[in-house]
C-alpha atoms as a PDB file:
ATOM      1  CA  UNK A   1      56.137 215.588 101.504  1.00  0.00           C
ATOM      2  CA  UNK A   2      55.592 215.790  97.954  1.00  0.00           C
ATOM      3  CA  UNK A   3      52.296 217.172  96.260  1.00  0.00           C
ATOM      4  CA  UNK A   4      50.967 216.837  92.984  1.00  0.00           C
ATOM      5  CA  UNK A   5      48.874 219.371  91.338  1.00  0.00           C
ATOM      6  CA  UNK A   6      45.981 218.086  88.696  1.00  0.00           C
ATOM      7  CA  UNK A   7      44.979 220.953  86.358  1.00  0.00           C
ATOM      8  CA  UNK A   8      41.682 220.080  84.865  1.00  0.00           C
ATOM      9  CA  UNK A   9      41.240 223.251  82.391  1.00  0.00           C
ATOM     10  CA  UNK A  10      41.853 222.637  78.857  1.00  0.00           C
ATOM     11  CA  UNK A  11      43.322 225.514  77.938  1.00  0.00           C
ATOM     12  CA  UNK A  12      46.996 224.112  80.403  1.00  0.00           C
ATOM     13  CA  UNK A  13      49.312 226.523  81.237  1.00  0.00           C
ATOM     14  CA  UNK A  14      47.416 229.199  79.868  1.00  0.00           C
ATOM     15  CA  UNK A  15      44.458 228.776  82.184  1.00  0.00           C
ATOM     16  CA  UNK A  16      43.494 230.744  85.133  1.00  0.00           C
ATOM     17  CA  UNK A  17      43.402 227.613  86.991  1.00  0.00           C
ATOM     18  CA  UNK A  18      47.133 226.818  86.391  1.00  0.00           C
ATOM     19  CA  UNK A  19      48.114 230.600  87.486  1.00  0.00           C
ATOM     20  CA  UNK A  20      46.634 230.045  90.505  1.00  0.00           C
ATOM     21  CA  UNK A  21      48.091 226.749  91.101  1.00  0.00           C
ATOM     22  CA  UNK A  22      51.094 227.968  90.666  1.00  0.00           C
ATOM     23  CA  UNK A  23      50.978 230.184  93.070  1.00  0.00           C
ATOM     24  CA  UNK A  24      50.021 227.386  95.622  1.00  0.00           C
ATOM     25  CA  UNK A  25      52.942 225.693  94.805  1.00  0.00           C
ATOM     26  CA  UNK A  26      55.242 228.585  95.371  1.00  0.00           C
ATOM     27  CA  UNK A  27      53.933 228.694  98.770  1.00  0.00           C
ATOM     28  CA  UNK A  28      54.223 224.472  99.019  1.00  0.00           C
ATOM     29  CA  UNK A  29      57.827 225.016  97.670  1.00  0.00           C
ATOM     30  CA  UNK A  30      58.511 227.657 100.402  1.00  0.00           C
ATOM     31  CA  UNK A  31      57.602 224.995 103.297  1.00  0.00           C
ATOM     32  CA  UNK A  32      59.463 222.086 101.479  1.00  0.00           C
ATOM     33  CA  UNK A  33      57.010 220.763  99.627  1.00  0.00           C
ATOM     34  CA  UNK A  34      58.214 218.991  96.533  1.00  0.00           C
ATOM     35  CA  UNK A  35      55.226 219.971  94.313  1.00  0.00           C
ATOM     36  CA  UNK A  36      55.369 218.429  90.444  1.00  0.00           C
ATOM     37  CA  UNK A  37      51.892 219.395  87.936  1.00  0.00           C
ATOM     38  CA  UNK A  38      49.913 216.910  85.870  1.00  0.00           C
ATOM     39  CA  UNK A  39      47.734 218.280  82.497  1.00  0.00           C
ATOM     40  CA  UNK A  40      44.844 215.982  83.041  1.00  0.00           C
ATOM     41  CA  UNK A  41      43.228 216.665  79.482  1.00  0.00           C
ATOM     42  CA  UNK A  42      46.523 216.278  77.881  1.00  0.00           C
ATOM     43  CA  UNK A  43      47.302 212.979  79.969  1.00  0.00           C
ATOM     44  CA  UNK A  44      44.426 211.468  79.129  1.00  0.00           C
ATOM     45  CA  UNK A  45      44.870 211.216  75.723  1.00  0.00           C
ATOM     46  CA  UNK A  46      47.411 208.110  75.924  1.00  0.00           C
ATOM     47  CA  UNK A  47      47.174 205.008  77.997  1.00  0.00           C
ATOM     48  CA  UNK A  48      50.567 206.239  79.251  1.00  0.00           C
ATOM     49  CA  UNK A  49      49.349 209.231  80.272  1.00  0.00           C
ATOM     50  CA  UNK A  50      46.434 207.631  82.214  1.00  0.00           C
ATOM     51  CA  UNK A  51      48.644 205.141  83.929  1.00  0.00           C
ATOM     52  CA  UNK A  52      51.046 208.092  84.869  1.00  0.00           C
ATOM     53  CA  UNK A  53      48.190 210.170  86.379  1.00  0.00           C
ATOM     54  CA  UNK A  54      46.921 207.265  88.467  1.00  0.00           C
ATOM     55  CA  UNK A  55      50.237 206.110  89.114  1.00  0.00           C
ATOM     56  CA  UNK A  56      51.034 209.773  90.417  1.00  0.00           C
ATOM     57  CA  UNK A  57      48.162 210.149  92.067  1.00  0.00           C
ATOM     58  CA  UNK A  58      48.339 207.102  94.332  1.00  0.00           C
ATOM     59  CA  UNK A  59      52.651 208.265  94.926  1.00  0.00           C
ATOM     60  CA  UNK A  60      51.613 211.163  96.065  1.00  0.00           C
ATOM     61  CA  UNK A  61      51.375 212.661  99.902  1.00  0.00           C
ATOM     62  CA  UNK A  62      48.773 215.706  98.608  1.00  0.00           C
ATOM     63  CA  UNK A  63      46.869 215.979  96.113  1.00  0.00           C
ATOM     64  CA  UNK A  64      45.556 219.063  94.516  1.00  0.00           C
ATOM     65  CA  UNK A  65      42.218 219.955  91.911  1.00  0.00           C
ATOM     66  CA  UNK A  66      42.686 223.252  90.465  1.00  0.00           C
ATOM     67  CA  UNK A  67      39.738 223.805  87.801  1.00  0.00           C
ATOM     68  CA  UNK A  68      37.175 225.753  86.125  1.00  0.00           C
ATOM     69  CA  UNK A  69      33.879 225.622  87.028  1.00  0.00           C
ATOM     70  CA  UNK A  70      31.631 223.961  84.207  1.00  0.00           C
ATOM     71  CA  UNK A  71      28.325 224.019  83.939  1.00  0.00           C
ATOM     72  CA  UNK A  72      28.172 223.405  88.333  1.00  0.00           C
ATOM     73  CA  UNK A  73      30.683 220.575  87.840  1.00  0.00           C
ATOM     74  CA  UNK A  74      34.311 219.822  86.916  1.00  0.00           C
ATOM     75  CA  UNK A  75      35.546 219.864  83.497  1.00  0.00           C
ATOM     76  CA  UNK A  76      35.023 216.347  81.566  1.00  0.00           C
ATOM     77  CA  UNK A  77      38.675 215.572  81.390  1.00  0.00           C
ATOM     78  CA  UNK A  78      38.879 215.782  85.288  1.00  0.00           C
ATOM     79  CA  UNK A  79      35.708 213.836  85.716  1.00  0.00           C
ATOM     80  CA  UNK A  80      36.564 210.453  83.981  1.00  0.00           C
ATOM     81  CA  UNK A  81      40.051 211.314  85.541  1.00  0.00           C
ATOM     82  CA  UNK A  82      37.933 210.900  89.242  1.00  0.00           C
ATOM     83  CA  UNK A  83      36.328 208.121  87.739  1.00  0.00           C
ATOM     84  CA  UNK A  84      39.655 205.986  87.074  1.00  0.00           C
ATOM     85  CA  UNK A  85      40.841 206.988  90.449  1.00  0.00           C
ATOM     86  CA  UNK A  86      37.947 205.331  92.279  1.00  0.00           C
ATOM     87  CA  UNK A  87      37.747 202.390  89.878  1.00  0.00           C
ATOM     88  CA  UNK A  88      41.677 202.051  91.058  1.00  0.00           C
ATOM     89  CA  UNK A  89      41.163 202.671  94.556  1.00  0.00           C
ATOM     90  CA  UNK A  90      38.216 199.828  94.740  1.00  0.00           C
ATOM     91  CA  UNK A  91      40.723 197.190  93.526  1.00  0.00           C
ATOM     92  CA  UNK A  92      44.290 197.820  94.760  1.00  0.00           C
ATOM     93  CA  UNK A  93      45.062 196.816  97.450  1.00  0.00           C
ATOM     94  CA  UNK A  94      46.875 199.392  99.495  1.00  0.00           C
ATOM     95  CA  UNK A  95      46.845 202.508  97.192  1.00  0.00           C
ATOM     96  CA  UNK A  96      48.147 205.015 100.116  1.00  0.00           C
ATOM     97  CA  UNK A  97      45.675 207.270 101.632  1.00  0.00           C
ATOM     98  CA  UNK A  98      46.700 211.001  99.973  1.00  0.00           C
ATOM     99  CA  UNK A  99      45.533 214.125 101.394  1.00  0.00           C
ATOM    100  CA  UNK A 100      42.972 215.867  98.492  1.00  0.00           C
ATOM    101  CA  UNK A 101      42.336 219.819  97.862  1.00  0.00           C
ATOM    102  CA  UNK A 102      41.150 221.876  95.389  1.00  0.00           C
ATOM    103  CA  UNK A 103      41.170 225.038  93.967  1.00  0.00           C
ATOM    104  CA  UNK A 104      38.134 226.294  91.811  1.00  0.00           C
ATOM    105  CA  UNK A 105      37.534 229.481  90.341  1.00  0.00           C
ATOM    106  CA  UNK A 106      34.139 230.224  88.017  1.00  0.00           C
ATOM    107  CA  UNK A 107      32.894 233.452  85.676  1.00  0.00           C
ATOM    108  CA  UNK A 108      29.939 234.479  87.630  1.00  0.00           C
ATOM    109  CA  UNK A 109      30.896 237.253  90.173  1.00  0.00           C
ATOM    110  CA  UNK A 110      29.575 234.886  92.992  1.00  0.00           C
ATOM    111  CA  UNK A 111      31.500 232.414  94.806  1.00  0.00           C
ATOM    112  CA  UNK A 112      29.011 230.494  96.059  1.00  0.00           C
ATOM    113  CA  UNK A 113      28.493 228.876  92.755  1.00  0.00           C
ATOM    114  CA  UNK A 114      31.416 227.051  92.875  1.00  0.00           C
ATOM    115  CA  UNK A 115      29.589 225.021  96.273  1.00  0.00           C
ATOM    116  CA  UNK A 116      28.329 221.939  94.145  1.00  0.00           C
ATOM    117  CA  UNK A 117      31.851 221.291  92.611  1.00  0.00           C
ATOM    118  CA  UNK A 118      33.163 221.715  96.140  1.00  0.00           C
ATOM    119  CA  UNK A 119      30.979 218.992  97.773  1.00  0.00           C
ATOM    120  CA  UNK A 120      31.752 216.578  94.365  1.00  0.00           C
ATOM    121  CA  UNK A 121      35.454 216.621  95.610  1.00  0.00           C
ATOM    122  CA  UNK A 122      34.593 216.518  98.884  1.00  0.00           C
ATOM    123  CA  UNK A 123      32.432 213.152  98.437  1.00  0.00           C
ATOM    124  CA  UNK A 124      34.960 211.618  95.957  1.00  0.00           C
ATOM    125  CA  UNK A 125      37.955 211.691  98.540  1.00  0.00           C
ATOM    126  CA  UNK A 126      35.353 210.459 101.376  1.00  0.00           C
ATOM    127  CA  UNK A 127      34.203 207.560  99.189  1.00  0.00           C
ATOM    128  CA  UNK A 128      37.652 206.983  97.890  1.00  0.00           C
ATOM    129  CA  UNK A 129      39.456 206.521 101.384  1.00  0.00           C
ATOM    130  CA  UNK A 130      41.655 209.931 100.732  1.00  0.00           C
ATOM    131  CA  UNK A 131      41.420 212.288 103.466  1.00  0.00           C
ATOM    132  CA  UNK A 132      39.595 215.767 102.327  1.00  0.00           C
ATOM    133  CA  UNK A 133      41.322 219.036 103.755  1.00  0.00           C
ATOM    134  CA  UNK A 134      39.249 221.352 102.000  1.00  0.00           C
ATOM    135  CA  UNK A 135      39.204 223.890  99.396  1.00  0.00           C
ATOM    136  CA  UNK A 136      39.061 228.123  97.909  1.00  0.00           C
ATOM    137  CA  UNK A 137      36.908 228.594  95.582  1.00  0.00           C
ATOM    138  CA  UNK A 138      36.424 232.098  93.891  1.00  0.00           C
ATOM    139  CA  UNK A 139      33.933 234.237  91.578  1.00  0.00           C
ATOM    140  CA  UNK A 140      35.358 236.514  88.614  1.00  0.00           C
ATOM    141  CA  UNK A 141      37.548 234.284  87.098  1.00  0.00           C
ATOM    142  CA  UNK A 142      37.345 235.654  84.132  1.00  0.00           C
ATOM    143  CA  UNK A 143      39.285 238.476  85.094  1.00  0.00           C
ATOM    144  CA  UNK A 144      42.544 236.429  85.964  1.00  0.00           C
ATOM    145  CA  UNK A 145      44.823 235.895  82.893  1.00  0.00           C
ATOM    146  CA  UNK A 146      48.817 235.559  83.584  1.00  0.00           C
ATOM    147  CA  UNK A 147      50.339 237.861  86.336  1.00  0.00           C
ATOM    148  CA  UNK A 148      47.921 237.625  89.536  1.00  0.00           C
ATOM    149  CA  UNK A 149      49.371 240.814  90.659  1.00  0.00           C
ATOM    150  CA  UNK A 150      47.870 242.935  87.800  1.00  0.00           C
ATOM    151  CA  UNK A 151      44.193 242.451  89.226  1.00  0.00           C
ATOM    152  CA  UNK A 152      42.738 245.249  91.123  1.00  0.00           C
ATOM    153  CA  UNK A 153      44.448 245.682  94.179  1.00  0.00           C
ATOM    154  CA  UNK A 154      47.557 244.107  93.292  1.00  0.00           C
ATOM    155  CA  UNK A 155      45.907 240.564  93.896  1.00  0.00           C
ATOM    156  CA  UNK A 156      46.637 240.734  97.380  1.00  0.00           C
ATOM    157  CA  UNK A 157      43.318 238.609  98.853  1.00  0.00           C
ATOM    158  CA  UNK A 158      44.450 235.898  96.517  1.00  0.00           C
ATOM    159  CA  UNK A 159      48.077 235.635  97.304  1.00  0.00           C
ATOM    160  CA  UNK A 160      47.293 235.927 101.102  1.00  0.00           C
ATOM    161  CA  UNK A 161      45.069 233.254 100.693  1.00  0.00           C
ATOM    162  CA  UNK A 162      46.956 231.224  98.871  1.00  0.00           C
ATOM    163  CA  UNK A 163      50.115 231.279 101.042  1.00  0.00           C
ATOM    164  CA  UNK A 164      48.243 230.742 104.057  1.00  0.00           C
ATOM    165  CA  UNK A 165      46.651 227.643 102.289  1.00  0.00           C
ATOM    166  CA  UNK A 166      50.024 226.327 101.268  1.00  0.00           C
ATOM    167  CA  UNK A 167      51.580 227.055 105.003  1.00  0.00           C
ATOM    168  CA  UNK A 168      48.901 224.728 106.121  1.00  0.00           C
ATOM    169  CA  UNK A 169      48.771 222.482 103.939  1.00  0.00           C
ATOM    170  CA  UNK A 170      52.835 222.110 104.123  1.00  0.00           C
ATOM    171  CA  UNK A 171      52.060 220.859 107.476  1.00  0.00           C
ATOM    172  CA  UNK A 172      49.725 218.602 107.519  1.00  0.00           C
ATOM    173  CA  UNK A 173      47.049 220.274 107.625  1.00  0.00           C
ATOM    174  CA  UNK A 174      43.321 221.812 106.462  1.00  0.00           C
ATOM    175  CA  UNK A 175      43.241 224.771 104.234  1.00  0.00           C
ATOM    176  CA  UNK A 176      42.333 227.608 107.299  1.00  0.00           C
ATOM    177  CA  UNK A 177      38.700 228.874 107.096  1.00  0.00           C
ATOM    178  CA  UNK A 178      40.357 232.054 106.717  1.00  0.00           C
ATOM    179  CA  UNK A 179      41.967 231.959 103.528  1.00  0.00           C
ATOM    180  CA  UNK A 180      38.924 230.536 102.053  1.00  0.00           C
ATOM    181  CA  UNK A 181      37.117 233.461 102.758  1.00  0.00           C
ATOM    182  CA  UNK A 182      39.898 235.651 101.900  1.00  0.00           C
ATOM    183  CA  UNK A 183      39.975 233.943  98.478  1.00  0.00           C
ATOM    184  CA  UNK A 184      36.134 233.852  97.933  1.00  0.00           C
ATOM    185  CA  UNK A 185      36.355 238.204  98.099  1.00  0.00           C
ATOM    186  CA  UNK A 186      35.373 239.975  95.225  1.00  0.00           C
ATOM    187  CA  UNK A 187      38.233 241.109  93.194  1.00  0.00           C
ATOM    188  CA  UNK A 188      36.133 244.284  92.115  1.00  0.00           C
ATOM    189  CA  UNK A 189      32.816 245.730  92.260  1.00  0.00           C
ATOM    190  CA  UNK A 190      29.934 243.556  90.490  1.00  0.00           C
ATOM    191  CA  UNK A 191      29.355 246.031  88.260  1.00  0.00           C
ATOM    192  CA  UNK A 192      32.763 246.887  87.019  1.00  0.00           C
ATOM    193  CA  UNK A 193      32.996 242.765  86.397  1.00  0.00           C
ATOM    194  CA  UNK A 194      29.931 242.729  84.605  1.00  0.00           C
ATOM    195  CA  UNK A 195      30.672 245.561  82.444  1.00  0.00           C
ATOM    196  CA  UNK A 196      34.136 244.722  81.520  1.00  0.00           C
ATOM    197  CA  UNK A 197      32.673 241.178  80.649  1.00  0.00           C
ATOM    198  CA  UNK A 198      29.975 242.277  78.474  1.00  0.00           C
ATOM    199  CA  UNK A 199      32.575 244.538  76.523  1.00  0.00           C
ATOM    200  CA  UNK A 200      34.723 241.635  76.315  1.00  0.00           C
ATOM    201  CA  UNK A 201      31.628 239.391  74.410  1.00  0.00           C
ATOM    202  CA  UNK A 202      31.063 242.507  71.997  1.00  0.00           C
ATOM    203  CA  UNK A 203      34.539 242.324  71.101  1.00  0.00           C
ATOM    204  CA  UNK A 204      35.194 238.538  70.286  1.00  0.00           C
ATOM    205  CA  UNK A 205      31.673 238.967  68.173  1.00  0.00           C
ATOM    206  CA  UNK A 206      33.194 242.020  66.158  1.00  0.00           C
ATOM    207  CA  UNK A 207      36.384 239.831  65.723  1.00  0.00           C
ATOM    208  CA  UNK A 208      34.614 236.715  64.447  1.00  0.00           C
ATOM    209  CA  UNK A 209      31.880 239.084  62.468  1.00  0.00           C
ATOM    210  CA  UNK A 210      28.840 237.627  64.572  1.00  0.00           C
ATOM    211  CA  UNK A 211      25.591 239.435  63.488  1.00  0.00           C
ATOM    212  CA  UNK A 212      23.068 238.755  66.077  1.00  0.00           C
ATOM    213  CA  UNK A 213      23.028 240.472  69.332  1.00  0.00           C
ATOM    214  CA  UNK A 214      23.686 238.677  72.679  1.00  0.00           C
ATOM    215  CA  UNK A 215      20.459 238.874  73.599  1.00  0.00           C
ATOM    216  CA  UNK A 216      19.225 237.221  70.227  1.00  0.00           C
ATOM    217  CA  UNK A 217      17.075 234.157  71.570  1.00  0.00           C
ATOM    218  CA  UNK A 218      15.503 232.423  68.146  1.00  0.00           C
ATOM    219  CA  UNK A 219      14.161 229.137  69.866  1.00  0.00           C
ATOM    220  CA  UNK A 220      11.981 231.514  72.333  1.00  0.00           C
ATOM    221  CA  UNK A 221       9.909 232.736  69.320  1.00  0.00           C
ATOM    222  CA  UNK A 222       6.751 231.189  68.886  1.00  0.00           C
END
């Protein structure tokens, strides 16, 4: 089996979305899964790049979405990318039937937000002919940056998650209702997320000299 990972944050390799994905493909490796990574914003850039993504995407057994959530949705980049891939899929004629996932992790300390981008990839690989085998999604994002195992608790709801995901998916497989529940946990108290946030937003405005305060709202004046 080989499985090929989309990341559709723009910040690449640097993005919470690709340190969990590579933890999923860890696991994928561990069950001999050949797993290789497409940067969608980066690949779309160049007709070369396009025709590699959709040429990848149609070589490939599994097929995995790891993203940010923006503004309910997926980020641009991965959107047109979805786009191509069903223009592709309505005129070739045998483009192989890949299995589609996705991982999605948003800032708000809910995971339920993440439900609308869920159902998107959900509809895409039912209208496309690809066979949907689910997805985690997971609140406090935000806090994730490089080593999953420095989050509170060690990361351990994650990585559980995530290996059961890959064990399943290795063999054919849905992602297990359990390790989307696992991933969708909290990683900390609300509070603690919220507070740590807001002192993150005071210091990127002390470091770029921003004046107003966050809650400065000049179009609500009369």
């Amino acid at each position: 089996m080989n499985a090929m990972i989309l990341i559709g944050s723009p910040k690449g390799r640097k993005s919470a979305s690709f340190s969990l994905a590579s933890k999923l493909a860890e696991g994928l490796r561990e069950n001999d899964v050949s797993v290789s990574y497409e940067l969608v914003h980066a690949g779309l850039r160049t007709e070369e790049g396009t025709r590699r993504l959709l040429e990848a995407v149609d070589g490939s057994d599994l097929v995995v979405l790891a993203f940010p959530l923006y503004v309910d949705s997926l980020p641009a980049p991965l959107t047109r990318l979805l786009e191509l891939v069903a223009e592709r899929r309505s005129r070739v004629a045998s483009p192989g039937t890949p299995r589609l996932a996705a991982i999605v992790q948003c800032g708000f300390p809910e995971s339920h937000h993440c439900d609308t981008a869920v159902e998107i990839c959900r509809l895409f690989a039912e209208r496309t002919g690809m066979r949907w085998t689910g997805a985690v999604a997971m609140g406090m994002g935000g806090s994730i940056g490089g080593d999953i195992r420095r989050l509170p608790g060690g990361g351990k709801n994650i990585l559980d998650a995530l290996i059961m995901t890959a064990e399943s998916l290795a063999k054919g497989g849905a992602i297990p209702v359990e390790a989307t529940t696992l991933f969708a946990r909290p990683l900390m108290p609300r509070w603690m997320y919220t507070l740590f946030g807001n002192l993150g937003w005071r210091m990127q405005m002390r470091k770029y000299k921003a004046r107003r305060p966050l809650t400065y709202r000049p179009y609500s004046q009369g």
